[in-house]
N, C-alpha and C. Protein backbone atom coordinates (compact mmCIF):
# COMPACT_ATOMS: atom_id res chain seq x y z
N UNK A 1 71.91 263.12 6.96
CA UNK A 1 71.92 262.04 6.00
C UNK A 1 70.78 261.08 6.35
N UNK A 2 69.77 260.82 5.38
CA UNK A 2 68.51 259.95 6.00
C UNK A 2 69.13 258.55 5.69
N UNK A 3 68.29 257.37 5.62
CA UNK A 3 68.68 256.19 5.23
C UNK A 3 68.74 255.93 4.00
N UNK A 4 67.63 256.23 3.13
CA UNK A 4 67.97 255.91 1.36
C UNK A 4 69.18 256.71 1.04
N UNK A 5 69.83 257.90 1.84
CA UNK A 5 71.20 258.42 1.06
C UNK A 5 72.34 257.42 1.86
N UNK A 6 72.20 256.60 3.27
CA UNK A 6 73.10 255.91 3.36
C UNK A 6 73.68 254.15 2.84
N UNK A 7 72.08 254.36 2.24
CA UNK A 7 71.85 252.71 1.66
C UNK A 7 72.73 253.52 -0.33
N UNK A 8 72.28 254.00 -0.16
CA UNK A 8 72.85 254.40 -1.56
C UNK A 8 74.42 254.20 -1.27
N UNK A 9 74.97 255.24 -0.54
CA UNK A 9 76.47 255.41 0.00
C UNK A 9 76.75 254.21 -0.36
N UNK A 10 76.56 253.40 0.73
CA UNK A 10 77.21 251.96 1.02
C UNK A 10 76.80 251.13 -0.26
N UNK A 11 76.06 251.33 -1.25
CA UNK A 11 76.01 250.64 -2.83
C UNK A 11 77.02 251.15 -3.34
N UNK A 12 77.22 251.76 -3.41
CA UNK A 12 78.08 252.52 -4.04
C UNK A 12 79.64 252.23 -4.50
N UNK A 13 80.07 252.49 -2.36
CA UNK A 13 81.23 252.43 -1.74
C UNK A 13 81.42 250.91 -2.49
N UNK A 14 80.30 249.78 -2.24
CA UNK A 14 80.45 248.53 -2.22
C UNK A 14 80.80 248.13 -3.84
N UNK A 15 80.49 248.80 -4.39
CA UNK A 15 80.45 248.54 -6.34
C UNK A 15 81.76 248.92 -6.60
N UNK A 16 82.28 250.24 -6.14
CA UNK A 16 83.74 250.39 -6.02
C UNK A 16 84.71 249.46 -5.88
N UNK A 17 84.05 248.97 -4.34
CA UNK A 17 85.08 248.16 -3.88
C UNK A 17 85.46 247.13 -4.72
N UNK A 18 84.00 246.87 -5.32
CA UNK A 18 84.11 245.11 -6.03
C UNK A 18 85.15 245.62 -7.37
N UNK A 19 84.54 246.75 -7.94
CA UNK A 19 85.46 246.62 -8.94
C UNK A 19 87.51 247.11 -9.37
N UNK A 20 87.64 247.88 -7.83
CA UNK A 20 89.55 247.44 -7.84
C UNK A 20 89.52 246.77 -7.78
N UNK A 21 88.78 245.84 -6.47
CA UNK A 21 89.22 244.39 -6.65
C UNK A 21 89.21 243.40 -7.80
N UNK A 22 88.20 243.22 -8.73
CA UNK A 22 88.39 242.65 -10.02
C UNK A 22 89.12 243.39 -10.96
N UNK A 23 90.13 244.42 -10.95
CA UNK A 23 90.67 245.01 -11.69
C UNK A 23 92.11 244.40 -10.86
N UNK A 24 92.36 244.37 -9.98
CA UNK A 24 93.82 243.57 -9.34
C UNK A 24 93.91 242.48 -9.75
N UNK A 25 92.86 241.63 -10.00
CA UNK A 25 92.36 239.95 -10.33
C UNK A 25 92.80 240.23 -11.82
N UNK A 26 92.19 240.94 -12.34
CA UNK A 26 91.96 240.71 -14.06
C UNK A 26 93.66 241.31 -14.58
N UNK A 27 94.07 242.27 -13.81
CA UNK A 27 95.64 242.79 -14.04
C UNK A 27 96.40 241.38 -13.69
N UNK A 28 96.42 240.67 -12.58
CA UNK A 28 97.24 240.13 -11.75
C UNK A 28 97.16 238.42 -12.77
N UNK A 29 96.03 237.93 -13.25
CA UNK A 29 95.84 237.07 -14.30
C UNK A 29 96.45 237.03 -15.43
N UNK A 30 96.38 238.34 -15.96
CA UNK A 30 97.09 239.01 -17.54
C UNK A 30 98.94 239.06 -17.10
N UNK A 31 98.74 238.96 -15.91
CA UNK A 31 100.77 238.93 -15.55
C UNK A 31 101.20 237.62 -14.95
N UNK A 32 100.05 236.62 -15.23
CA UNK A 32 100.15 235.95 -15.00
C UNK A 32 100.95 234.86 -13.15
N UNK A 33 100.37 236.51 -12.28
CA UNK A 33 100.55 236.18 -11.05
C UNK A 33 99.86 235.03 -10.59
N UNK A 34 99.98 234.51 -9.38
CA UNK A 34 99.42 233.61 -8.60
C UNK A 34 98.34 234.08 -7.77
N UNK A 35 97.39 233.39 -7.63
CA UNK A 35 96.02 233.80 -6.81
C UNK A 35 96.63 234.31 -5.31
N UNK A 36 97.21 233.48 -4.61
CA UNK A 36 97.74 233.78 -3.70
C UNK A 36 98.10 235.25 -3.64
N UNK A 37 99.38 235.37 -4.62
CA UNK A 37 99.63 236.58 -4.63
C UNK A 37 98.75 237.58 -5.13
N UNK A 38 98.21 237.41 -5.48
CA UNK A 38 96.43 238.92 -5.87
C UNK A 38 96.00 238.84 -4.89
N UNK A 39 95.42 237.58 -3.81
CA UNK A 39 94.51 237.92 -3.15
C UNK A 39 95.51 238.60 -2.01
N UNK A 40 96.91 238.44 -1.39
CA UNK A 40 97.29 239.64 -0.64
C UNK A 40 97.59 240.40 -1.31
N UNK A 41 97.52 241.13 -2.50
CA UNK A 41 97.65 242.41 -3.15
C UNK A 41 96.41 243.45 -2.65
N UNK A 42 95.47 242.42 -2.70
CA UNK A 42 93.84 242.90 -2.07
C UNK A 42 94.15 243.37 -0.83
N UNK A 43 94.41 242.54 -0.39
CA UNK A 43 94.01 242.39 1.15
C UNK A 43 95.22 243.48 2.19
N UNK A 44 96.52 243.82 1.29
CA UNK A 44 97.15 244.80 1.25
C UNK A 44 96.63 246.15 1.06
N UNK A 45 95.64 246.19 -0.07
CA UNK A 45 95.68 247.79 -0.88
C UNK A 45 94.58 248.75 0.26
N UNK A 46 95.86 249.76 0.09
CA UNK A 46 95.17 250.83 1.26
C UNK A 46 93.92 251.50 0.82
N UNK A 47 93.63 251.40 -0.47
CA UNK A 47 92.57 252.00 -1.00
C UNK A 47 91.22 250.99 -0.50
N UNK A 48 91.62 249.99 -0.95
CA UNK A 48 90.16 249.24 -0.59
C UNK A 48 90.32 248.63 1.10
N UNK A 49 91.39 249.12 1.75
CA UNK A 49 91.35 248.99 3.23
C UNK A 49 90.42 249.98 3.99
N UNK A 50 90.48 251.54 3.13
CA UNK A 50 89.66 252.36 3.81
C UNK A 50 88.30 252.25 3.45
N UNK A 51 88.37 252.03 1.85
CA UNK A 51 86.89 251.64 1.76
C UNK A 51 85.90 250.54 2.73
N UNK A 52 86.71 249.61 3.36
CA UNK A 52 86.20 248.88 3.97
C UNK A 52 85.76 249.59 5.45
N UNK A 53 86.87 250.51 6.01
CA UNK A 53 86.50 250.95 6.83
C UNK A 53 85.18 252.19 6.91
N UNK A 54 85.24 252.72 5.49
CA UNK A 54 84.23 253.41 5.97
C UNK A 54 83.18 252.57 5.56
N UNK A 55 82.64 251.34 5.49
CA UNK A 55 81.30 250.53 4.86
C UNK A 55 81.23 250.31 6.06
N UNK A 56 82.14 249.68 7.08
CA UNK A 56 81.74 249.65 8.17
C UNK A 56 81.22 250.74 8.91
N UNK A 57 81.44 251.76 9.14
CA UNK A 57 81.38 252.96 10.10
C UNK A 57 79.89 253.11 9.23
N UNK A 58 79.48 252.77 7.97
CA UNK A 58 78.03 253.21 7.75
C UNK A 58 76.99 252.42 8.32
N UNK A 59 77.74 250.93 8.66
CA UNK A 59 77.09 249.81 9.36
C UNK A 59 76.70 250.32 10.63
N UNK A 60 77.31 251.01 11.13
CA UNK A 60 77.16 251.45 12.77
C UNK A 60 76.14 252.51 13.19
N UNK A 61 76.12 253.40 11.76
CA UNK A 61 75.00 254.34 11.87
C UNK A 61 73.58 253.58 12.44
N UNK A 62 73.12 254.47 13.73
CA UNK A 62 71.82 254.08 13.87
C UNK A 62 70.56 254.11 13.01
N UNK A 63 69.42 253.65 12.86
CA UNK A 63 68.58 253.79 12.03
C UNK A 63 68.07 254.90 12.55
N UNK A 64 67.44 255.33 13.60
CA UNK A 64 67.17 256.51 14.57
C UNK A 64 67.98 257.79 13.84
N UNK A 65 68.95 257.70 14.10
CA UNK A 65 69.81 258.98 12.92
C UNK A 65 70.25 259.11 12.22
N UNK A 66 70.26 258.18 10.96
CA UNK A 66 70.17 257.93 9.58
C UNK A 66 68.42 258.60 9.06
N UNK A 67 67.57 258.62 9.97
CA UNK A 67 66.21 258.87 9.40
C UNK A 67 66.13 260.59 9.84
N UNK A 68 66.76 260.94 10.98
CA UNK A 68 66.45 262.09 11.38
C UNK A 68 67.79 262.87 11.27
């Protein structure tokens, strides 16, 4: 994997992420939940828990072997 396919990845992963999350916001508004309660709905959801984990683990990639 060079670096423009991991800079892509992590756009990607990251556009995802943003948009469950504004889809929990925009659901959780229309039901007229409390912010509170959306933002631990977020901060709960296993889906965008792993996504986070793997944005990180792309953070860690060296540049050295991201290129080679």
């Amino acid at each position: 994997m060079d670096k423009k396919d991991i800079l892509l990845s992590k756009k990607l992963i990251s556009s995802y992420k943003e948009r469950l999350e504004n889809e929990i916001i925009n659901r959780s508004n229309k039901l007229r939940i409390p912010q509170e309660l959306s933002q631990e709905i977020i901060e709960n959801n296993s889906e965008i828990n792993d996504l986070k984990i793997i944005l990180k683990g792309l953070e860690r990639i060296p540049s050295s072997r991201a290129e080679g």
